[in-house]
N, C-alpha and C. Protein backbone atom coordinates (compact mmCIF):
# COMPACT_ATOMS: atom_id res chain seq x y z
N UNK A 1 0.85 -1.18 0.00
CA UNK A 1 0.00 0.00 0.00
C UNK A 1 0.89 1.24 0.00
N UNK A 2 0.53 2.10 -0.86
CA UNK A 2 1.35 3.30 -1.12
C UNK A 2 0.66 4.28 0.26
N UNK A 3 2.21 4.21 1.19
CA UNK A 3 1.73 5.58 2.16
C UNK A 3 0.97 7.04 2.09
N UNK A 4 1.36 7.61 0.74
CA UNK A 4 0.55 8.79 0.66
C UNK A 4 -0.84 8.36 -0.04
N UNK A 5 -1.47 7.26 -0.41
CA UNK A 5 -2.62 7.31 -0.58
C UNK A 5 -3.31 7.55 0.33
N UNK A 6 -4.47 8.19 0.46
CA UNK A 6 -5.62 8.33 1.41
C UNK A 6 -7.23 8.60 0.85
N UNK A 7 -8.11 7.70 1.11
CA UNK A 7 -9.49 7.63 1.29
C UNK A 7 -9.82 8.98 0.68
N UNK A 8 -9.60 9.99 2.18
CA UNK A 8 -9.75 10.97 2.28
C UNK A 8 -8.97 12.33 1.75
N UNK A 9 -8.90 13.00 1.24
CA UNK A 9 -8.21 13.89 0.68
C UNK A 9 -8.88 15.38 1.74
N UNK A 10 -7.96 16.34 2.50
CA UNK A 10 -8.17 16.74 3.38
C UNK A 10 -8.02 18.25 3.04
N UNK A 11 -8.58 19.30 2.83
CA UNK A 11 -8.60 20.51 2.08
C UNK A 11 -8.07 21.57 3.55
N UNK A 12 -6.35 21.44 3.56
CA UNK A 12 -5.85 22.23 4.70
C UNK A 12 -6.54 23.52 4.60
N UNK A 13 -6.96 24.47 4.00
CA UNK A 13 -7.14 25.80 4.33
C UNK A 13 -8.60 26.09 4.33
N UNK A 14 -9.60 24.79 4.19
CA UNK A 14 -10.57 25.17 4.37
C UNK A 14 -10.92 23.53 5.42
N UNK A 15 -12.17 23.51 6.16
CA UNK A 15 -12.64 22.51 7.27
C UNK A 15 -13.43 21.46 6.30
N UNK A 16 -12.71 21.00 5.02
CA UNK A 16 -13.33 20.14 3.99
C UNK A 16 -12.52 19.21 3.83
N UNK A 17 -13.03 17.83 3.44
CA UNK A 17 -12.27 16.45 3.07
C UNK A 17 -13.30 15.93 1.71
N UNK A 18 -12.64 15.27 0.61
CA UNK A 18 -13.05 14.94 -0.64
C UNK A 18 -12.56 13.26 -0.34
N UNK A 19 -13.75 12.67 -0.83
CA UNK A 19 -13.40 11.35 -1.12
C UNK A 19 -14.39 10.76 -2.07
N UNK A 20 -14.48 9.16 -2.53
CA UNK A 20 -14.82 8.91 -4.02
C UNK A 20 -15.01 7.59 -4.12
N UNK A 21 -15.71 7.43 -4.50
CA UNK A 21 -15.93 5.76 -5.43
C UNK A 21 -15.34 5.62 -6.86
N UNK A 22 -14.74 5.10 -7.27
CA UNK A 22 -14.70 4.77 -8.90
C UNK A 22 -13.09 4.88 -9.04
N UNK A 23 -12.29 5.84 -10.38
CA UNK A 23 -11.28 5.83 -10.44
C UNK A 23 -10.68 6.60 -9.34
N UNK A 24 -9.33 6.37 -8.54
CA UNK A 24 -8.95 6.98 -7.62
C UNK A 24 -8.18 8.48 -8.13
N UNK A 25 -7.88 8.29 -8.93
CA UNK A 25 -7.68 10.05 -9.67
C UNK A 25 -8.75 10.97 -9.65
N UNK A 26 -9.79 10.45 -9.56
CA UNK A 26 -11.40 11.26 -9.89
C UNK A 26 -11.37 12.27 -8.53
N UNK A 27 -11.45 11.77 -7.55
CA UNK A 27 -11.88 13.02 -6.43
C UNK A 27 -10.63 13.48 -6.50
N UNK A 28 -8.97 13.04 -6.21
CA UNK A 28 -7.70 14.05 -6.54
C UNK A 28 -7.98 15.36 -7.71
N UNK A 29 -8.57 15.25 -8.79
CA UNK A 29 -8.83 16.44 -9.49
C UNK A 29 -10.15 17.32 -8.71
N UNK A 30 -11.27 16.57 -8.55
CA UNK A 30 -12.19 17.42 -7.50
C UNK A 30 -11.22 18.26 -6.64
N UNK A 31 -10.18 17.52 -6.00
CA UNK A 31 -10.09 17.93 -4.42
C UNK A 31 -9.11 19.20 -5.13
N UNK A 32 -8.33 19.06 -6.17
CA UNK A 32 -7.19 20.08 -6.39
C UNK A 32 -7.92 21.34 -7.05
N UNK A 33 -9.35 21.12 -7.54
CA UNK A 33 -10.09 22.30 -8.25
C UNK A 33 -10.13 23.11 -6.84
N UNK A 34 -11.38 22.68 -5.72
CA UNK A 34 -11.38 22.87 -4.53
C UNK A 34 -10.68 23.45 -3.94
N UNK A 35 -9.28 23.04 -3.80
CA UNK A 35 -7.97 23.44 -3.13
C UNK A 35 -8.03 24.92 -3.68
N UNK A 36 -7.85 25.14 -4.87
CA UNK A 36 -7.51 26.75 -5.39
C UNK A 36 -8.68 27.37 -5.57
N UNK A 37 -9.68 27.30 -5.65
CA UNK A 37 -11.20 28.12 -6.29
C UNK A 37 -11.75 28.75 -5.22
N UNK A 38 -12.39 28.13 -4.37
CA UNK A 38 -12.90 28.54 -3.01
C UNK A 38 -12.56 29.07 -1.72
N UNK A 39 -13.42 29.97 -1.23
CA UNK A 39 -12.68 30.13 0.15
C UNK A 39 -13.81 29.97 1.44
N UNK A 40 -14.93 29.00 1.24
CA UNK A 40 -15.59 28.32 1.97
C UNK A 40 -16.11 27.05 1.59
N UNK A 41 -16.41 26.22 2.67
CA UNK A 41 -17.32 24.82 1.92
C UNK A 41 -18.46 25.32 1.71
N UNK A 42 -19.33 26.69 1.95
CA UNK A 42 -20.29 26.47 1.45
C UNK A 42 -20.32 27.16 -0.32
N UNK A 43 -18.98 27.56 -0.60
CA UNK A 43 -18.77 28.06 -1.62
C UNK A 43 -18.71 27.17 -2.90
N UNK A 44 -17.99 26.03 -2.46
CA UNK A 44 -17.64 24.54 -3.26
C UNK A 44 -18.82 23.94 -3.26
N UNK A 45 -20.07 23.97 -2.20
CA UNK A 45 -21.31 22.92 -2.24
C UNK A 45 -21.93 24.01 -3.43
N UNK A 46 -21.91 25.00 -3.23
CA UNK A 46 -22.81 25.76 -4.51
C UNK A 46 -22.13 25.40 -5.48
N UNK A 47 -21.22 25.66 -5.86
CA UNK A 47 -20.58 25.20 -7.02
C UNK A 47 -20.11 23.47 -7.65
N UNK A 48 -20.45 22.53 -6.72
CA UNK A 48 -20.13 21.04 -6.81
C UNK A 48 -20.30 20.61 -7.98
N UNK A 49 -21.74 20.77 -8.81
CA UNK A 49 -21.57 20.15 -10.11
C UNK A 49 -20.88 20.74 -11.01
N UNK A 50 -20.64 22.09 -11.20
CA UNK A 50 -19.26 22.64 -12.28
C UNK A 50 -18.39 21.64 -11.70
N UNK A 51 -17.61 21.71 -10.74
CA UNK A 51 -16.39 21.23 -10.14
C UNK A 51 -16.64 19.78 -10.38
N UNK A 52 -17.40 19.04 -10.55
CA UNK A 52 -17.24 17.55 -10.48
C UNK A 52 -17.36 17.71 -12.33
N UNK A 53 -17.97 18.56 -12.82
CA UNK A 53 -18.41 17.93 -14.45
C UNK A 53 -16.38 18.36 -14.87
N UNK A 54 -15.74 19.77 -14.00
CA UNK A 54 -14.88 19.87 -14.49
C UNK A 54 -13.70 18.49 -14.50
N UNK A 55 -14.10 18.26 -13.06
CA UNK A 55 -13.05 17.10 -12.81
C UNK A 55 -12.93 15.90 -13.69
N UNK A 56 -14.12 15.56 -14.65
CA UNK A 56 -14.52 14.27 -14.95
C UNK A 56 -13.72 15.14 -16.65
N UNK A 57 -13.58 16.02 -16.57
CA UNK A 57 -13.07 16.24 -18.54
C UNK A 57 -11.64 16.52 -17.43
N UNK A 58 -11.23 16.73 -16.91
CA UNK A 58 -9.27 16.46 -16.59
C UNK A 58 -9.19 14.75 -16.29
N UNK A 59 -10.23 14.24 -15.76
CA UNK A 59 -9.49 12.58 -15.86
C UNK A 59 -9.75 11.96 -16.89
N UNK A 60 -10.75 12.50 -18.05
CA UNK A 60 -10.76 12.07 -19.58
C UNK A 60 -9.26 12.43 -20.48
N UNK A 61 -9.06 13.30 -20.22
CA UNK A 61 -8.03 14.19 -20.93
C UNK A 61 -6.50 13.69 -20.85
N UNK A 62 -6.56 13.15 -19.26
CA UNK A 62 -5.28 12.70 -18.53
C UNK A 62 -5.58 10.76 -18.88
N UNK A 63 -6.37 9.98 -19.23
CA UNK A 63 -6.92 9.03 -19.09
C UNK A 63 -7.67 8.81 -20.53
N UNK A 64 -7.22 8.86 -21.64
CA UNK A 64 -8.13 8.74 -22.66
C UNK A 64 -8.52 7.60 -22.86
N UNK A 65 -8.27 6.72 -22.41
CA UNK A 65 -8.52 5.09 -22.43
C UNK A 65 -9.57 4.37 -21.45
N UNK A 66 -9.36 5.53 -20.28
CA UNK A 66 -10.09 4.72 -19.50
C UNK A 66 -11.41 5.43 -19.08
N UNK A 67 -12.24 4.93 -18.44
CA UNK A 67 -13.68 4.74 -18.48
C UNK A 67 -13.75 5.80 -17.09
N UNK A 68 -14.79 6.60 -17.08
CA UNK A 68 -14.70 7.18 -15.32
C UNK A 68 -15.93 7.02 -14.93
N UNK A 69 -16.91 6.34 -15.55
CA UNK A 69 -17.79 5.83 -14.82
C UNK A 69 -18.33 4.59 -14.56
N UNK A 70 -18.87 3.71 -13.29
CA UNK A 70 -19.67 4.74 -12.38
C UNK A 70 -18.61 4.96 -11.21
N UNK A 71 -19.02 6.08 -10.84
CA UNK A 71 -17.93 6.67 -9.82
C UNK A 71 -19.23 8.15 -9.14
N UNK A 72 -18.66 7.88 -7.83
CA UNK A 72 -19.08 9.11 -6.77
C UNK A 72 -17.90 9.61 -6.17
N UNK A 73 -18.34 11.13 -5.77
CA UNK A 73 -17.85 11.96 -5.28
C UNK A 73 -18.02 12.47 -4.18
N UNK A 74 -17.82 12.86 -3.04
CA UNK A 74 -18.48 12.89 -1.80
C UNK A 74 -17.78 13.94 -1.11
N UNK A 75 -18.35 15.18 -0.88
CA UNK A 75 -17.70 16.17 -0.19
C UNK A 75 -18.22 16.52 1.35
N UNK A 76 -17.20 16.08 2.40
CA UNK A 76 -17.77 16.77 3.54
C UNK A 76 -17.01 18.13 4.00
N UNK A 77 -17.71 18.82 4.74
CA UNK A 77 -17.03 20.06 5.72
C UNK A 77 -18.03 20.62 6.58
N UNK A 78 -17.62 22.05 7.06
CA UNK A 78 -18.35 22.51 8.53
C UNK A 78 -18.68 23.85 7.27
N UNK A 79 -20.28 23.70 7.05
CA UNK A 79 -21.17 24.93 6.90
C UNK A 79 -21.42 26.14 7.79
N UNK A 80 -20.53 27.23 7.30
CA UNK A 80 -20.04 28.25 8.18
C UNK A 80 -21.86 28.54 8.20
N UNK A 81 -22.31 28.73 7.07
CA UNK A 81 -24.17 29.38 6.72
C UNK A 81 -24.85 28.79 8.16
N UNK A 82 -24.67 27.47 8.10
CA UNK A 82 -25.70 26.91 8.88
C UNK A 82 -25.37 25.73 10.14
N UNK A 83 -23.88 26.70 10.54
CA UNK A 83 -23.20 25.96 11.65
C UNK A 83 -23.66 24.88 11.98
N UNK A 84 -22.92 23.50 10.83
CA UNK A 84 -23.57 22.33 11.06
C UNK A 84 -22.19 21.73 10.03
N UNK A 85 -21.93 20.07 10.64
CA UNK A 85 -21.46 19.51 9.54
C UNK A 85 -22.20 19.21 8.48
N UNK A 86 -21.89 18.73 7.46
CA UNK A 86 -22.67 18.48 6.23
C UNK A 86 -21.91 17.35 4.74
N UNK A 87 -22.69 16.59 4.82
CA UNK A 87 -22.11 16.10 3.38
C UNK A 87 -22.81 15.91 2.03
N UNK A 88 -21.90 15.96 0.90
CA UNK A 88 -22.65 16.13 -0.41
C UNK A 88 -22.09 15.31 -0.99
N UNK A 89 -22.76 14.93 -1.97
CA UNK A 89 -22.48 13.73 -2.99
C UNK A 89 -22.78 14.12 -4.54
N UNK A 90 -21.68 13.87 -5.67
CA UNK A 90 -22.14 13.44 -7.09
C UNK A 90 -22.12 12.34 -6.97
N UNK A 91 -22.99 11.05 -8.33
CA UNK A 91 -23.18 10.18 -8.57
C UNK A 91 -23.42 10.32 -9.90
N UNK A 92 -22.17 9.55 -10.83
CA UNK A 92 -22.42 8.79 -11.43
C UNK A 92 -23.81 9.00 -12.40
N UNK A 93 -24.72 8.04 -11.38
CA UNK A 93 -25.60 7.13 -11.53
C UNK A 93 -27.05 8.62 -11.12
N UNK A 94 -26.59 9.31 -10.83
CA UNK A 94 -27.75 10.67 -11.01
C UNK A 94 -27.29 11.80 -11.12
N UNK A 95 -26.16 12.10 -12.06
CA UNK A 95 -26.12 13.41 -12.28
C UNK A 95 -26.40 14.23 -12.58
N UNK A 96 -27.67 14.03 -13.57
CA UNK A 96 -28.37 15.27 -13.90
C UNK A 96 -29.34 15.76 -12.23
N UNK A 97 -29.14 15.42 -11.54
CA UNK A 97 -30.15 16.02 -9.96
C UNK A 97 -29.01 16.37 -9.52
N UNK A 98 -27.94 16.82 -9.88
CA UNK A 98 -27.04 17.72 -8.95
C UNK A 98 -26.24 17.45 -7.59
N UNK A 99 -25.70 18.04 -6.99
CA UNK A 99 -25.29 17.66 -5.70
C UNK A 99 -26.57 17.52 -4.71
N UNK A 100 -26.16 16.27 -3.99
CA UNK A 100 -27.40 15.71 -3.02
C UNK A 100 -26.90 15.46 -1.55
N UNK A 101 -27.83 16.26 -0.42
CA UNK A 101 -27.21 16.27 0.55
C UNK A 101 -27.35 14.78 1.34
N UNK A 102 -26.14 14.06 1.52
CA UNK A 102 -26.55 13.02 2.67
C UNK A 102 -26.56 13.43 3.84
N UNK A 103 -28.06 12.86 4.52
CA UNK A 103 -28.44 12.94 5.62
C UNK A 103 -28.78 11.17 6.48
N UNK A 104 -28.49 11.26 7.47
CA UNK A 104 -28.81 9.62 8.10
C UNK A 104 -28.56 8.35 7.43
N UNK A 105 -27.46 8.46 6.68
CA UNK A 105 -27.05 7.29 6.09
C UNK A 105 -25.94 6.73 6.22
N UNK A 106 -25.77 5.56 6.96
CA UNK A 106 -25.02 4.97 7.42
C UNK A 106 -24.27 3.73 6.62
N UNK A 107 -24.78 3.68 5.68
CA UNK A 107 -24.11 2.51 5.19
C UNK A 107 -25.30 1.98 3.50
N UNK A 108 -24.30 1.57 2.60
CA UNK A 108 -24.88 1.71 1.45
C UNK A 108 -26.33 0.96 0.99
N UNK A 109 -26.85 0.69 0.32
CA UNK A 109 -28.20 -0.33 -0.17
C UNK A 109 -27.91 -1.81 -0.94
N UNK A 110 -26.65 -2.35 0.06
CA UNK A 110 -26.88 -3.62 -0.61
C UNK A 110 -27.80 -4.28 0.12
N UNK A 111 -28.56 -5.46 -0.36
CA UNK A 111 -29.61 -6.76 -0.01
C UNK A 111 -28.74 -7.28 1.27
N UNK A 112 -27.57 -7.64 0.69
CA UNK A 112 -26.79 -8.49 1.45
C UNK A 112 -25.89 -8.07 2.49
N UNK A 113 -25.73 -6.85 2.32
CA UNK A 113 -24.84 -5.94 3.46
C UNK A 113 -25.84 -5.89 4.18
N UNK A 114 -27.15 -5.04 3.94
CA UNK A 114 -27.81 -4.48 5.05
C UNK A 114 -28.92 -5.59 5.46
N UNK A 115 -28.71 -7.10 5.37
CA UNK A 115 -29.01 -8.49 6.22
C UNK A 115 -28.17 -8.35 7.31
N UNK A 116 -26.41 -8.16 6.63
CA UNK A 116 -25.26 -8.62 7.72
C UNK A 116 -25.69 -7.21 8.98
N UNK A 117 -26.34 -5.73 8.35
CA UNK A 117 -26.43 -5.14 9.83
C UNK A 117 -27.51 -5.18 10.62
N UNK A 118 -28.74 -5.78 9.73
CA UNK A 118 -29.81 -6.22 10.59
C UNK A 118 -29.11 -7.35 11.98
N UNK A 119 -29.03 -8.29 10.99
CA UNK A 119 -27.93 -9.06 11.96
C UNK A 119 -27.36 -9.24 13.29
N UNK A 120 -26.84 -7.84 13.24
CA UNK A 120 -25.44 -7.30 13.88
C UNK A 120 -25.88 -6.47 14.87
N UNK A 121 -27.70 -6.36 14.64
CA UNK A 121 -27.90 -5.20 15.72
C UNK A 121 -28.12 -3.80 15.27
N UNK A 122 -27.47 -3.57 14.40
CA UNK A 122 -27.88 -2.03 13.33
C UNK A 122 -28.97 -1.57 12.93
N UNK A 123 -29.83 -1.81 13.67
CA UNK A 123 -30.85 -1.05 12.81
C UNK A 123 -31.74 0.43 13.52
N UNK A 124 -30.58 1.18 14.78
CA UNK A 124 -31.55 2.31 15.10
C UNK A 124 -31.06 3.48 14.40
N UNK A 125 -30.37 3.23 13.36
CA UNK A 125 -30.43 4.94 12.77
C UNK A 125 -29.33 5.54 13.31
N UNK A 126 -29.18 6.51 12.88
CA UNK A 126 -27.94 7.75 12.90
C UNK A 126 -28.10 8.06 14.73
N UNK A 127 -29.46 7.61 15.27
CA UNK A 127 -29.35 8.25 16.76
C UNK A 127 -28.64 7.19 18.13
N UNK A 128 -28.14 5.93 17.17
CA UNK A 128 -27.74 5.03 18.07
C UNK A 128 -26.84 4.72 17.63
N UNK A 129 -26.01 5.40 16.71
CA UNK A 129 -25.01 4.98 15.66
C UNK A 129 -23.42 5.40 16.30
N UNK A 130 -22.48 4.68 16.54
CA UNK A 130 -21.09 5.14 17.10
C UNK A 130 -20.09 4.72 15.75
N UNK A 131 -19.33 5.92 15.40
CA UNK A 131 -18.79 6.06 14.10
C UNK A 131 -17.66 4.82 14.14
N UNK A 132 -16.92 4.93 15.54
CA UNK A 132 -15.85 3.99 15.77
C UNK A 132 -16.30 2.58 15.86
N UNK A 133 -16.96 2.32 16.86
CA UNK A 133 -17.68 0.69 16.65
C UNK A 133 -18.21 -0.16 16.21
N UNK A 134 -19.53 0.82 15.52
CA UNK A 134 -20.55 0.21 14.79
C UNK A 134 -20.42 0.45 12.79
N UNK A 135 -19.44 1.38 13.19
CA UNK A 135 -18.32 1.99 11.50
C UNK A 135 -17.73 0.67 11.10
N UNK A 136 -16.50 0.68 12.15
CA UNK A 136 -16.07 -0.46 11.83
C UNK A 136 -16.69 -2.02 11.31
N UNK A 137 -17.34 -2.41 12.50
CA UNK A 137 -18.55 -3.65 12.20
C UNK A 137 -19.11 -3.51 10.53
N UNK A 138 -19.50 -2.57 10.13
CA UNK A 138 -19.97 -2.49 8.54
C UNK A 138 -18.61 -2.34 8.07
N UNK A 139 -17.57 -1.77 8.09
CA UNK A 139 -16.67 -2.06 7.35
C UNK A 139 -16.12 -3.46 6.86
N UNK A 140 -15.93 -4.28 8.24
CA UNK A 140 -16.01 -5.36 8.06
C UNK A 140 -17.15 -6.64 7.71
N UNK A 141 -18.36 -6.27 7.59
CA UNK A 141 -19.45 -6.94 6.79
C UNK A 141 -19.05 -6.49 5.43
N UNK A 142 -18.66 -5.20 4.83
CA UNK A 142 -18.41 -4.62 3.61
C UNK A 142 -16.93 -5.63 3.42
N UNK A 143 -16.41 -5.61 3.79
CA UNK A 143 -15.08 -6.58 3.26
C UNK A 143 -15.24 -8.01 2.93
N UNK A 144 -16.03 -8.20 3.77
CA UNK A 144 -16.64 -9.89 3.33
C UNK A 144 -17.71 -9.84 2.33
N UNK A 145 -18.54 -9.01 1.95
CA UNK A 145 -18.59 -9.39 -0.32
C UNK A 145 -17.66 -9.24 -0.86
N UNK A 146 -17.67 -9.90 -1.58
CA UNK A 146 -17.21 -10.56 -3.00
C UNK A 146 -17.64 -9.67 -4.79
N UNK A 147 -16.49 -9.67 -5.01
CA UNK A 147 -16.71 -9.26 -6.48
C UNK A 147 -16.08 -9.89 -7.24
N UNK A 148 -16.31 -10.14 -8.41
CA UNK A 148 -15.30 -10.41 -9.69
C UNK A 148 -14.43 -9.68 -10.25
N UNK A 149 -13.42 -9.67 -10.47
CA UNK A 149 -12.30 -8.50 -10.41
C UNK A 149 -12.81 -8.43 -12.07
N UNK A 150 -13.05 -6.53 -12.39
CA UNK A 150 -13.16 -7.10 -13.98
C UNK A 150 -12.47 -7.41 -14.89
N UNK A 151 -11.05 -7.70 -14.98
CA UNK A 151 -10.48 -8.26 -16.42
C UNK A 151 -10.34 -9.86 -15.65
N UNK A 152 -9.61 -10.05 -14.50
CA UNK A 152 -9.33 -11.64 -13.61
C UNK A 152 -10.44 -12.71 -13.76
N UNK A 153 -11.72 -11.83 -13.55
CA UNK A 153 -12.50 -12.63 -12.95
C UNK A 153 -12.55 -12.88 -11.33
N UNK A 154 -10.98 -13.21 -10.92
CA UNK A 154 -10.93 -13.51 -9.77
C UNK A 154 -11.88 -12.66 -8.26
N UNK A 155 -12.52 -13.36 -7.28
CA UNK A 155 -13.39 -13.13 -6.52
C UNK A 155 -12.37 -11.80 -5.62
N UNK A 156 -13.03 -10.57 -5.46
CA UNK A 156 -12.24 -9.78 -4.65
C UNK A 156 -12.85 -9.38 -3.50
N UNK A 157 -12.41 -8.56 -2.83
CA UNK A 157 -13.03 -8.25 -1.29
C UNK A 157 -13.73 -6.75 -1.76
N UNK A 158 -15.21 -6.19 -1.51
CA UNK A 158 -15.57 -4.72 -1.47
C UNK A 158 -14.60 -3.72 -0.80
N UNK A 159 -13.96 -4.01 0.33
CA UNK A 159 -13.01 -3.44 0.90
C UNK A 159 -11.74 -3.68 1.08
N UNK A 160 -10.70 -2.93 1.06
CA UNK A 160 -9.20 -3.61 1.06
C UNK A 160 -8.49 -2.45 1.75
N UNK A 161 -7.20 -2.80 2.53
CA UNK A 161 -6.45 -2.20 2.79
C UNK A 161 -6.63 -1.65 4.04
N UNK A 162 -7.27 -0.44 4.82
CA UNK A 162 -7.58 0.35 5.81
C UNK A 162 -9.36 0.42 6.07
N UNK A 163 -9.62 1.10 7.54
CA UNK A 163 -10.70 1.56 7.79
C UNK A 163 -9.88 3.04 8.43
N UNK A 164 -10.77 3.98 7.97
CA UNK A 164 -10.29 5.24 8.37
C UNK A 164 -11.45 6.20 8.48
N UNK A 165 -11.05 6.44 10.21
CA UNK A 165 -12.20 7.37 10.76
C UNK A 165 -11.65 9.05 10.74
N UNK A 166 -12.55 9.79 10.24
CA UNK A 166 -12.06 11.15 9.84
C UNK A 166 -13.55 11.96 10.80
N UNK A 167 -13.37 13.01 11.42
CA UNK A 167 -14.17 13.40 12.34
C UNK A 167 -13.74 15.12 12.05
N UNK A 168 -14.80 15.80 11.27
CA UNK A 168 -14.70 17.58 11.10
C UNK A 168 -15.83 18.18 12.24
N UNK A 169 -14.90 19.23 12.57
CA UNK A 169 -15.54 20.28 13.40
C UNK A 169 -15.61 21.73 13.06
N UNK A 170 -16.06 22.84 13.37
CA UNK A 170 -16.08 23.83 13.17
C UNK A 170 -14.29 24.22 13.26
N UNK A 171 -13.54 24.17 13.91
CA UNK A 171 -12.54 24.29 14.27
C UNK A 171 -11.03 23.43 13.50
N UNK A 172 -12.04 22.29 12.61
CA UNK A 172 -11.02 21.28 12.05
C UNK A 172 -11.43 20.36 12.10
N UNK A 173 -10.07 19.53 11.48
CA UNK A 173 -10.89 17.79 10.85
C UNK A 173 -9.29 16.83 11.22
N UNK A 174 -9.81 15.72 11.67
CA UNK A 174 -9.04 14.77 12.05
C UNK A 174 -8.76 13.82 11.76
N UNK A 175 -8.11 12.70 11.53
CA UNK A 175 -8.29 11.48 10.55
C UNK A 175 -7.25 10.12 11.36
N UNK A 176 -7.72 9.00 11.53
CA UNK A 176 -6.76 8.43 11.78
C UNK A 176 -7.40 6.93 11.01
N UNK A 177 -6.42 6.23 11.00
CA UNK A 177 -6.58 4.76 10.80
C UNK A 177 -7.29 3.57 12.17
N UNK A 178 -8.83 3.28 11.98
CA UNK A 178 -8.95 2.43 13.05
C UNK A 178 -8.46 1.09 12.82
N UNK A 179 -8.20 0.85 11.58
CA UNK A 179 -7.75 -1.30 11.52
C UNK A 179 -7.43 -1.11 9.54
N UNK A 180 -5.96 -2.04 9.85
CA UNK A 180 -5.60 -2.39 8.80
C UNK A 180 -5.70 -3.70 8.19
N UNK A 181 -5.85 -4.49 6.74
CA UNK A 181 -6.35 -5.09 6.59
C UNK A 181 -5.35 -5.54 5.34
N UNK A 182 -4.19 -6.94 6.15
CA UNK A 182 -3.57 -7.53 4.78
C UNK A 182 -4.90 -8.16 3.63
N UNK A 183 -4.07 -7.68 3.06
CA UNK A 183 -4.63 -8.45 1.40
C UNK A 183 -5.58 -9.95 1.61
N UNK A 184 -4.72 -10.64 2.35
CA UNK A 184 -4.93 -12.07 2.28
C UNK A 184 -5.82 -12.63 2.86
N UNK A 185 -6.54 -11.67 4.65
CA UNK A 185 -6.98 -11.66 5.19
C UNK A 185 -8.26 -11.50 4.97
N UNK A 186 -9.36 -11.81 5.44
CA UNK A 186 -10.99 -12.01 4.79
C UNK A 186 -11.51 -12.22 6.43
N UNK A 187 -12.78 -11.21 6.46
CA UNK A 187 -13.48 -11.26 7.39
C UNK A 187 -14.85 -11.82 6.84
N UNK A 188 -15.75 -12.49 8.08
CA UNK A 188 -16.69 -13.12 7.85
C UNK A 188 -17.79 -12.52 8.28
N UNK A 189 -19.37 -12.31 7.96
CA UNK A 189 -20.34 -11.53 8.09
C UNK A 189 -20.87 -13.22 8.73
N UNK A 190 -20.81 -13.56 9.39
CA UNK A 190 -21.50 -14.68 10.18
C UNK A 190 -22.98 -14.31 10.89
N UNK A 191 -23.78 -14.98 10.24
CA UNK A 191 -25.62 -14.10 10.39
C UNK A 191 -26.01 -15.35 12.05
N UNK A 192 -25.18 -16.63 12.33
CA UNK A 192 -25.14 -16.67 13.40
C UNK A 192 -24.77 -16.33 14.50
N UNK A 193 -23.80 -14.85 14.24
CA UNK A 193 -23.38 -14.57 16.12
C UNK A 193 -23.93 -12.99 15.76
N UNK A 194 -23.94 -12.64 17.34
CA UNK A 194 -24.18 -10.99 16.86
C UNK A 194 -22.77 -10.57 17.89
């Protein structure tokens, strides 16, 4: 694992972090538009779909071969407007509806993931939710699906490498690594224990 990779991409001069689904270059151009354009997050949430449609023609341009979708974009920071954290999302998969605010969502819409958090005890919502404990626990139900790698075939893990908890405040944003995760290693979503 390359040390300077990170999940999270962390916007020092403003209380914002960029992160992404799809190609890992995709939010690095978000995050570097970001970096120079703005001088609030609520300046970048108004502006998110220029900035993501821009980002997606620099990883065409830099990438003529390769494909950039489907891929999300996900911007959090501290809304000076409405002294509150906040996160926003492009998708892919709805871009013509613009940036969309996530609210109470803890974990994505698979069938089979969200069995493993019924499961597990997960099911009161954002008001019973602990980022460190019950984060982790879905991280690790998320590592145990399976994909087909697309050129291999071979079966891969949804998750690889790190879990990393990042926590913004009015004041700043923090980030550390809760659990690392060799390659080789495979966790189990076992629907008999809780």
């Amino acid at each position: 694992m390359d040390a300077d990779w990170q999940k999270v991409r962390i916007l020092g001069h403003l209380p914002v972090v960029v992160s992404g689904r799809g190609p890992s270059e995709l939010p690095e151009y978000f995050a570097d538009r970001v970096r120079w354009r703005f001088a609030s997050f609520d300046d970048a949430v108004a502006d998110m779909a220029e900035t993501y449609t821009i980002a997606l023609a620099q990883f065409g341009a830099a990438n003529p071969r390769a494909r950039a979708r489907p891929n999300m974009i996900l911007m959090a920071g501290w809304s000076e407007e409405r002294g509150r954290p906040e996160c926003w999302v492009m998708d892919s998969g709805s871009e013509a509806a613009g940036p969309q605010q996530i609210m109470n969502i803890c974990a994505p819409a698979s069938p089979e993931l969200m069995g493993c958090l019924r499961d597990m005890g997960l099911t009161g919502g954002m008001a019973s939710f602990d980022p460190l404990g019950d984060g982790l626990r879905i991280m690790r139900a998320q590592r145990d699906l399976r994909f087909p790698h697309p050129v291999s075939g071979e079966m891969q893990p949804a998750v690889g490498g790190f879990c990393q908890h990042t926590v913004i405040t009015a004041q700043g944003i923090s980030t550390r690594i809760v659990e690392r995760w060799p390659e080789a290693q495979a966790f189990k979503c076992d629907r008999r224990s809780r």
